[in-house]
PDB file of N, CA and C in Angstrom:
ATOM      1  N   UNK A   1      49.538  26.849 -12.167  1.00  0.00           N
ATOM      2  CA  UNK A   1      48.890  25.587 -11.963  1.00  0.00           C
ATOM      3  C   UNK A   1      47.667  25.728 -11.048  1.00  0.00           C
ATOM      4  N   UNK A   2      47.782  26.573 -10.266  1.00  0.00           N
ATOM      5  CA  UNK A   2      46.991  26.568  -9.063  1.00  0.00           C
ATOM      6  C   UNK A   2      45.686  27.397  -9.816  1.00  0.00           C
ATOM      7  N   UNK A   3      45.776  28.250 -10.872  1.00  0.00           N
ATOM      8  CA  UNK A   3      44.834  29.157 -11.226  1.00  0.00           C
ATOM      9  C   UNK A   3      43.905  27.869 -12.418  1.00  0.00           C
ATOM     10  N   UNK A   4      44.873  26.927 -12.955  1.00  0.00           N
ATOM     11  CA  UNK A   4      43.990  25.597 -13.852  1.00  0.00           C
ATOM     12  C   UNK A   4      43.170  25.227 -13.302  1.00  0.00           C
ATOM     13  N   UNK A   5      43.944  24.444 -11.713  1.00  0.00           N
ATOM     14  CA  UNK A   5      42.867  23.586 -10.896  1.00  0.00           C
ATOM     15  C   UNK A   5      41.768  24.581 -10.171  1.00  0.00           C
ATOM     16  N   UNK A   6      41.603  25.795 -10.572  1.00  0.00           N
ATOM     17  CA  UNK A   6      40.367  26.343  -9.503  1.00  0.00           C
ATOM     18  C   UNK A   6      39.688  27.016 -10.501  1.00  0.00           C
ATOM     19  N   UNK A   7      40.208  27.250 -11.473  1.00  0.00           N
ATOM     20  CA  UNK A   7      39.392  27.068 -13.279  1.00  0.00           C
ATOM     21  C   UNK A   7      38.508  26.007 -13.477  1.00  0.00           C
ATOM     22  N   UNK A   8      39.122  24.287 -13.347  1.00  0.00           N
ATOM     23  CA  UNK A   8      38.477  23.077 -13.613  1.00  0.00           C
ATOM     24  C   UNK A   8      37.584  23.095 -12.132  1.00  0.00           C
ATOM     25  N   UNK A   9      37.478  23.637 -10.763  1.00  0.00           N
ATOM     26  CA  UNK A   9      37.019  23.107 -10.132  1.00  0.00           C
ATOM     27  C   UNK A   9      35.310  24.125  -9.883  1.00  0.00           C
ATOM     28  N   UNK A  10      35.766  25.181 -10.643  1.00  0.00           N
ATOM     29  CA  UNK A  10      34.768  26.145 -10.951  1.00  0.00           C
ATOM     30  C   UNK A  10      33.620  25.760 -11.734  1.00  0.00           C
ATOM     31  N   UNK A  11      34.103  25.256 -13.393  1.00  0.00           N
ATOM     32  CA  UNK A  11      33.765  25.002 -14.153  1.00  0.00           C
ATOM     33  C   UNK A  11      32.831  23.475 -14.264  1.00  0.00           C
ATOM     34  N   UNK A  12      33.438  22.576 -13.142  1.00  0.00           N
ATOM     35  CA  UNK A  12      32.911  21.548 -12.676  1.00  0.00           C
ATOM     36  C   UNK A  12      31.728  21.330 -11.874  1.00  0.00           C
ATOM     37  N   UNK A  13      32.009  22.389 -11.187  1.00  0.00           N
ATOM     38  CA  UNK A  13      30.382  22.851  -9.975  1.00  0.00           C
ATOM     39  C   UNK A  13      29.601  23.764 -11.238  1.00  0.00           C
ATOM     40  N   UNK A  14      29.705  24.445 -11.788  1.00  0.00           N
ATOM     41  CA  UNK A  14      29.224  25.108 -12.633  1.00  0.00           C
ATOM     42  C   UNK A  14      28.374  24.149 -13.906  1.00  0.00           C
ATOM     43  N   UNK A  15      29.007  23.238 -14.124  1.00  0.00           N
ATOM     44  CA  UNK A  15      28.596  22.339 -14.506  1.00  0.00           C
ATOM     45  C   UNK A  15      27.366  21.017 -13.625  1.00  0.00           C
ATOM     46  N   UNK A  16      27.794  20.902 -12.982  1.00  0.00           N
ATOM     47  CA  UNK A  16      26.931  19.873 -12.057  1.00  0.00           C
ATOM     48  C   UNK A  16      25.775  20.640 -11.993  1.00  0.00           C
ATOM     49  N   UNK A  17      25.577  22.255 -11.344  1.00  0.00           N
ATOM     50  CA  UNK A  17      24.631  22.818 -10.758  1.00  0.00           C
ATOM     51  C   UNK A  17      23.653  22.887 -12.317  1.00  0.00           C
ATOM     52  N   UNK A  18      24.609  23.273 -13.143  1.00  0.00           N
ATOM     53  CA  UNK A  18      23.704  23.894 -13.949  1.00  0.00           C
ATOM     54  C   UNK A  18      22.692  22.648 -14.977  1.00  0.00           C
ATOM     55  N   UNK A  19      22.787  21.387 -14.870  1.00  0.00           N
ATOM     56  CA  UNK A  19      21.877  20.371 -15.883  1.00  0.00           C
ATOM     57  C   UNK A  19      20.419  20.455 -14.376  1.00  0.00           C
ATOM     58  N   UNK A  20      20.735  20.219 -13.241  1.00  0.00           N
ATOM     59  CA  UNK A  20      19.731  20.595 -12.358  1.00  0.00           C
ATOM     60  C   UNK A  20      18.454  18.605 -13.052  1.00  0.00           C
ATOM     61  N   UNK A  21      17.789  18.712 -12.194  1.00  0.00           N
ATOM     62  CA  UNK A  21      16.735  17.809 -11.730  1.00  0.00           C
ATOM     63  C   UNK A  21      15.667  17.129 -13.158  1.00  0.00           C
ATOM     64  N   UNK A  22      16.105  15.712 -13.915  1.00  0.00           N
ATOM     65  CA  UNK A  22      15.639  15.999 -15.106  1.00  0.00           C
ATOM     66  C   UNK A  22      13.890  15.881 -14.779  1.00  0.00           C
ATOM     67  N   UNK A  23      13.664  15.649 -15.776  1.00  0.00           N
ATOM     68  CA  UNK A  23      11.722  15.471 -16.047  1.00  0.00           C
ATOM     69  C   UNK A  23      11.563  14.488 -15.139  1.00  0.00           C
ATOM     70  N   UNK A  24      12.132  12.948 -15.473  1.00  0.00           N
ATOM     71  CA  UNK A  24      11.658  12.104 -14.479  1.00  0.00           C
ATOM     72  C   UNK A  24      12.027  11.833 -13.064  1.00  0.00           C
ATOM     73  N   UNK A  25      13.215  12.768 -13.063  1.00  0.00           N
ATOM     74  CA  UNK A  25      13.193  13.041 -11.408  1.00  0.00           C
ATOM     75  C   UNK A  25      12.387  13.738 -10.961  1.00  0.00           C
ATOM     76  N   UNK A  26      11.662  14.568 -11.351  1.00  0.00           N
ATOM     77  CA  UNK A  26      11.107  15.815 -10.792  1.00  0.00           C
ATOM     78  C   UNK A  26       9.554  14.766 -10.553  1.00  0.00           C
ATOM     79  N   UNK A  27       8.927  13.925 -11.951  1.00  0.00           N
ATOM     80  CA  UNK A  27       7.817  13.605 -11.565  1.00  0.00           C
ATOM     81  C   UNK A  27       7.773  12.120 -10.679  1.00  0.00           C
ATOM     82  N   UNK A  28       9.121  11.999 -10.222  1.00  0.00           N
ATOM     83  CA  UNK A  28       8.624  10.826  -9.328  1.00  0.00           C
ATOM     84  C   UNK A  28       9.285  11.466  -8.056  1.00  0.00           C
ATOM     85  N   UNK A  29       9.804  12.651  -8.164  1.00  0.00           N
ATOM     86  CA  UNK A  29       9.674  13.619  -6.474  1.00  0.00           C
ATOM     87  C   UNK A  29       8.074  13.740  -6.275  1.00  0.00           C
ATOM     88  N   UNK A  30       7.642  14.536  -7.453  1.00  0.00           N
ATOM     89  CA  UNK A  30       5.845  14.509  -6.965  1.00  0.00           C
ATOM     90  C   UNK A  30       5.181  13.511  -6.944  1.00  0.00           C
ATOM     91  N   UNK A  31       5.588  12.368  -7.566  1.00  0.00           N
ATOM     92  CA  UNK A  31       4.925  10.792  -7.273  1.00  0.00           C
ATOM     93  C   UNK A  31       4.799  10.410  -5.702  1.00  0.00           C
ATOM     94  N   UNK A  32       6.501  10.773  -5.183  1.00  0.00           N
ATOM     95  CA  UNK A  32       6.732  10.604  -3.464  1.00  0.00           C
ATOM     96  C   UNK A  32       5.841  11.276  -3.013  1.00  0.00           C
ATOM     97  N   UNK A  33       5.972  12.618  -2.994  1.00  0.00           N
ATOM     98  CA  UNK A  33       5.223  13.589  -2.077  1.00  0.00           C
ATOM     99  C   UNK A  33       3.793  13.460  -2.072  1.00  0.00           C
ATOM    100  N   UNK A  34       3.015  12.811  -3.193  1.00  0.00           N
ATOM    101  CA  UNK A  34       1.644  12.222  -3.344  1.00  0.00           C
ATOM    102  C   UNK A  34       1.674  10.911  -2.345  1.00  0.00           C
ATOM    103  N   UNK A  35       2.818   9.849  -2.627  1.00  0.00           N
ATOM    104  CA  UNK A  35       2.350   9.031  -1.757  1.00  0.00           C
ATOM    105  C   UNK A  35       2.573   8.813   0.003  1.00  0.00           C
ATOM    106  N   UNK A  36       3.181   9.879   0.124  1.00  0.00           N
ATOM    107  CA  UNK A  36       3.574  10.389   1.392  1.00  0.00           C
ATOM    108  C   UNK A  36       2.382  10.679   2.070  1.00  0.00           C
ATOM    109  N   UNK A  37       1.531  11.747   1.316  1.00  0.00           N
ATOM    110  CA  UNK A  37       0.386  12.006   1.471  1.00  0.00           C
ATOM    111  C   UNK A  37      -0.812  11.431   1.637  1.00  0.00           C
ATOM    112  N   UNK A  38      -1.130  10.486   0.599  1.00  0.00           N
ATOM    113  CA  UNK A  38      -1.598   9.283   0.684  1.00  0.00           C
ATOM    114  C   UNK A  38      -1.701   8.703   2.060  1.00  0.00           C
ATOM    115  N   UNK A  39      -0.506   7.875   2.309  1.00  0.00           N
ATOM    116  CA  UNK A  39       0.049   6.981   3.807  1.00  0.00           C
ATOM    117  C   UNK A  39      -0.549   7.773   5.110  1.00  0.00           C
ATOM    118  N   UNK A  40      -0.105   9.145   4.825  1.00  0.00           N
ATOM    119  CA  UNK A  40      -0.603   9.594   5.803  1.00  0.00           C
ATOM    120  C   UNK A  40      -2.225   9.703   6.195  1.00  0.00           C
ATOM    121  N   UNK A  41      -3.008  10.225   5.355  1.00  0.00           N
ATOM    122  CA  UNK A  41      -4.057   9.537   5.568  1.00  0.00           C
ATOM    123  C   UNK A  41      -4.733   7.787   5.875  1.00  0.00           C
ATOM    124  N   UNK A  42      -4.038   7.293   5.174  1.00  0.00           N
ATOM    125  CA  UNK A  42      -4.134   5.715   6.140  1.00  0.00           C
ATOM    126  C   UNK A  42      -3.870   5.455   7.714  1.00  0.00           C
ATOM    127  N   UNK A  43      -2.864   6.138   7.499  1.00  0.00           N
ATOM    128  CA  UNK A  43      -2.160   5.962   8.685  1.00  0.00           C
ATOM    129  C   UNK A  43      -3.180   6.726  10.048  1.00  0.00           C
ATOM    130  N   UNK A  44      -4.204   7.680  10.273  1.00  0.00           N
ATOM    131  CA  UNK A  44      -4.600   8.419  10.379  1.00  0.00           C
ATOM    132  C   UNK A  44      -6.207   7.447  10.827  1.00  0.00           C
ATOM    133  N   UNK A  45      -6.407   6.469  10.000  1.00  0.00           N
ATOM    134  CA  UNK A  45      -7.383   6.103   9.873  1.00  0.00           C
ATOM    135  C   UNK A  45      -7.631   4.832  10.858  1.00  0.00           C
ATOM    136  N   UNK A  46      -6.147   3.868  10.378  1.00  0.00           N
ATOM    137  CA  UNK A  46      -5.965   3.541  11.116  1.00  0.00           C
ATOM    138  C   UNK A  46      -5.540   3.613  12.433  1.00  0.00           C
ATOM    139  N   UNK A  47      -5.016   4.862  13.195  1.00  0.00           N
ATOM    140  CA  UNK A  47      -5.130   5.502  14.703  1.00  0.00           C
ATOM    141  C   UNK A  47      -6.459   5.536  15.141  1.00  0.00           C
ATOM    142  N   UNK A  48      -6.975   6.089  14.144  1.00  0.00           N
ATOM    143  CA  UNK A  48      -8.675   6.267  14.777  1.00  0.00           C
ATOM    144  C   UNK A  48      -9.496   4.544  15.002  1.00  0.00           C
ATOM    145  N   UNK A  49      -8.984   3.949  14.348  1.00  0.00           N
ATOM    146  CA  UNK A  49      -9.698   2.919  14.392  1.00  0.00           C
ATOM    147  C   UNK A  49      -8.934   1.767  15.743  1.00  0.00           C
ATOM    148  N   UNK A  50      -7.827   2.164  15.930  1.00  0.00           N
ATOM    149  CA  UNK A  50      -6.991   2.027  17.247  1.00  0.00           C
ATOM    150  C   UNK A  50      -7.597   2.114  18.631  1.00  0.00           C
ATOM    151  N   UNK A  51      -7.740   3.660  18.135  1.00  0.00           N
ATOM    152  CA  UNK A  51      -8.292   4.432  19.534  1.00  0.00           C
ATOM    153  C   UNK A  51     -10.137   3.753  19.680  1.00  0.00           C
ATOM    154  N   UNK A  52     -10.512   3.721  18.573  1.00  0.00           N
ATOM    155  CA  UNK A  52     -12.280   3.325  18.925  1.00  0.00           C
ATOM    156  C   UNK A  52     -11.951   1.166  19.880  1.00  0.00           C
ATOM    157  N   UNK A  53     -10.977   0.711  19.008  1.00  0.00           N
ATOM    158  CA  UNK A  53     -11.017  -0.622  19.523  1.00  0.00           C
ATOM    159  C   UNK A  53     -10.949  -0.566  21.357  1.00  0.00           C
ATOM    160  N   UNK A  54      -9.753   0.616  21.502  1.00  0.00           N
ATOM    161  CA  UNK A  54      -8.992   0.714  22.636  1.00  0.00           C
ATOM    162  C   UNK A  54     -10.111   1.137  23.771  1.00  0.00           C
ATOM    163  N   UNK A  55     -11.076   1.486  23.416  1.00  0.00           N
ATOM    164  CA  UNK A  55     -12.140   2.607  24.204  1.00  0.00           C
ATOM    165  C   UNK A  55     -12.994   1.424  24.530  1.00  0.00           C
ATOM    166  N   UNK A  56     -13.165   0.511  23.279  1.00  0.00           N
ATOM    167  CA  UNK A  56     -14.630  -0.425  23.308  1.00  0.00           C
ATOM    168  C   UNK A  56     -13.527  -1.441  24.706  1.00  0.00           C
ATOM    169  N   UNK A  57     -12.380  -1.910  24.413  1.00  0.00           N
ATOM    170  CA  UNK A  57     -11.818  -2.959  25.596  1.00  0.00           C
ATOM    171  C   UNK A  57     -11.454  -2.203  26.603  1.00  0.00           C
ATOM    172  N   UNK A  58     -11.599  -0.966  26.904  1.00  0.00           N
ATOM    173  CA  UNK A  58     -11.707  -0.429  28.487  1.00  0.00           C
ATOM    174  C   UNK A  58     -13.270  -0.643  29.269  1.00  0.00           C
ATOM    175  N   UNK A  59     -14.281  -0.205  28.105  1.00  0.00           N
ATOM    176  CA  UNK A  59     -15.371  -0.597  28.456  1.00  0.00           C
ATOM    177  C   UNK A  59     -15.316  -1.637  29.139  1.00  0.00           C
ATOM    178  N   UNK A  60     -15.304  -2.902  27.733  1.00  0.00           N
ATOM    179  CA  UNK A  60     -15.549  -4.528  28.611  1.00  0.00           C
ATOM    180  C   UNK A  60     -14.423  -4.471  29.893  1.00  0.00           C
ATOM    181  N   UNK A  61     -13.367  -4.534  29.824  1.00  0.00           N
ATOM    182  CA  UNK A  61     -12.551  -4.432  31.338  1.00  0.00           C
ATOM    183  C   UNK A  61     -13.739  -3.811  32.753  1.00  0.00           C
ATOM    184  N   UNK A  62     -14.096  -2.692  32.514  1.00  0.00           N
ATOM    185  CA  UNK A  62     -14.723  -1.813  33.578  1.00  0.00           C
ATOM    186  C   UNK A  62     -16.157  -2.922  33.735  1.00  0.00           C
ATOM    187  N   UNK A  63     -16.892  -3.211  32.509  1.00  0.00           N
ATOM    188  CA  UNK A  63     -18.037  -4.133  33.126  1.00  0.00           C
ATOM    189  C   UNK A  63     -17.722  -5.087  33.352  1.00  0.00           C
ATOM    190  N   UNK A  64     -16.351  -5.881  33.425  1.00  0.00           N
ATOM    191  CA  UNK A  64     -15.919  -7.164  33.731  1.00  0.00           C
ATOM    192  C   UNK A  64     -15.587  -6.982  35.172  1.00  0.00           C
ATOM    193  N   UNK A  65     -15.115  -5.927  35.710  1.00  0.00           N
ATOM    194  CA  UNK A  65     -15.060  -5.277  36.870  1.00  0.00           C
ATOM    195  C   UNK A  65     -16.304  -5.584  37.887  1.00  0.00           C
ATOM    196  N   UNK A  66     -17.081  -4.750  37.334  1.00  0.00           N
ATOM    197  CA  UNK A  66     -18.630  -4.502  38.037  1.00  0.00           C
ATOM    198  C   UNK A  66     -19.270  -5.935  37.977  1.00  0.00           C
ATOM    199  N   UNK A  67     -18.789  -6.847  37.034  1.00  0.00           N
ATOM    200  CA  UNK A  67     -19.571  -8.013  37.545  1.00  0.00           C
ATOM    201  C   UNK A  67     -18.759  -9.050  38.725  1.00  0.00           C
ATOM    202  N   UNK A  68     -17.488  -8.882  38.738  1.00  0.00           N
ATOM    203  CA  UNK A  68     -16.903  -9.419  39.415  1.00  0.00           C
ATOM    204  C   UNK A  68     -16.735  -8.946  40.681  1.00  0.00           C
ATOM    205  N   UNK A  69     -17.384  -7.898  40.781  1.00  0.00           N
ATOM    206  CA  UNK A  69     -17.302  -7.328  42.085  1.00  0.00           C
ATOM    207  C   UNK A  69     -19.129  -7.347  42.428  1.00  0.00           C
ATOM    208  N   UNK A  70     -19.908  -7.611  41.984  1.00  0.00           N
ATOM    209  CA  UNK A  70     -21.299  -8.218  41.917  1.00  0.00           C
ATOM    210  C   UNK A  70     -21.375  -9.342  41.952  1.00  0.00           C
ATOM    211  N   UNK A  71     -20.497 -10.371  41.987  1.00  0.00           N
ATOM    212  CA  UNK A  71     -19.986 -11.722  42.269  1.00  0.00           C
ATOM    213  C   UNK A  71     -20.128 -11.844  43.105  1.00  0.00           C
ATOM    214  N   UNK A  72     -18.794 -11.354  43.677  1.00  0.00           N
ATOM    215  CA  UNK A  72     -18.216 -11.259  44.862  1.00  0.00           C
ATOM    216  C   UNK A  72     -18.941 -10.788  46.315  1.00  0.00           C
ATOM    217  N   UNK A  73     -19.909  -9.913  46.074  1.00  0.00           N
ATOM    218  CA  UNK A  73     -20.710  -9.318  46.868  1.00  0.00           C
ATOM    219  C   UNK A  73     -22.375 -10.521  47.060  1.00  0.00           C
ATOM    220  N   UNK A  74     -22.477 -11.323  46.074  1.00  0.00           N
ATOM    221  CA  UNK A  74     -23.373 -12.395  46.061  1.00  0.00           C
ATOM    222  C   UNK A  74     -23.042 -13.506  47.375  1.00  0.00           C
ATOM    223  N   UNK A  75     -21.496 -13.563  46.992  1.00  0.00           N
ATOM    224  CA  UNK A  75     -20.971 -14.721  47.416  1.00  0.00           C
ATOM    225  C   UNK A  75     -20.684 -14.336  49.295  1.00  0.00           C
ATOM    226  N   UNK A  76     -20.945 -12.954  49.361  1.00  0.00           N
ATOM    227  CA  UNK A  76     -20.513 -12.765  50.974  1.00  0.00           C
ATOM    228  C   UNK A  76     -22.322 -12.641  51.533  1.00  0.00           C
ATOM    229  N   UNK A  77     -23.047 -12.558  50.970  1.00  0.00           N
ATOM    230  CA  UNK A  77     -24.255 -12.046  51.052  1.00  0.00           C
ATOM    231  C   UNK A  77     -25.257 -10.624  51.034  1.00  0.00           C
ATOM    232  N   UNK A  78     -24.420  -9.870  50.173  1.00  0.00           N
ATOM    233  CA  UNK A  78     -24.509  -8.676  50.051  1.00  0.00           C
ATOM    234  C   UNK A  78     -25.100  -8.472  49.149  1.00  0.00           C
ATOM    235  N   UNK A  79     -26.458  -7.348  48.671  1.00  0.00           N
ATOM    236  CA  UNK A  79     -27.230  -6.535  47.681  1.00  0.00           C
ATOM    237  C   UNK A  79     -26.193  -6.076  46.509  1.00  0.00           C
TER     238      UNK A  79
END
């Protein structure tokens, strides 16, 4: 009995392994991996466009700075 069930359990993996990945699995694995690819470049684009916003509102902060401290220096009587 024991030599049936490791016959059927042989023959079963042997089976599974061997039909393997059909046509339209395979071309919508490379469909993914295209749009993976894809995203990532968006994604990429949008960081950069992150980082340029992030740079321009440190700017205004720093001259919002300098005027408020050019204010401030008006208001005590200072150059």
């Amino acid at each position: 009995m024991k030599k049936v069930l490791s016959f059927m359990l042989v023959a079963g993996l042997v089976a599974m392994f061997a039909c393997g990945p059909s046509a339209e699995e395979k071309a919508a694995r490379e469909q993914a991996i295209k749009d993976s690819i894809a995203n990532d470049s968006i994604s990429k684009v949008q960081i950069a466009d992150s980082i340029a916003k992030a740079e321009v509102h440190a700017k205004f902060v720093a001259d919002s700075a300098r005027i408020a401290d050019s204010i401030a220096n008006l208001k005590k009587g200072k150059k």
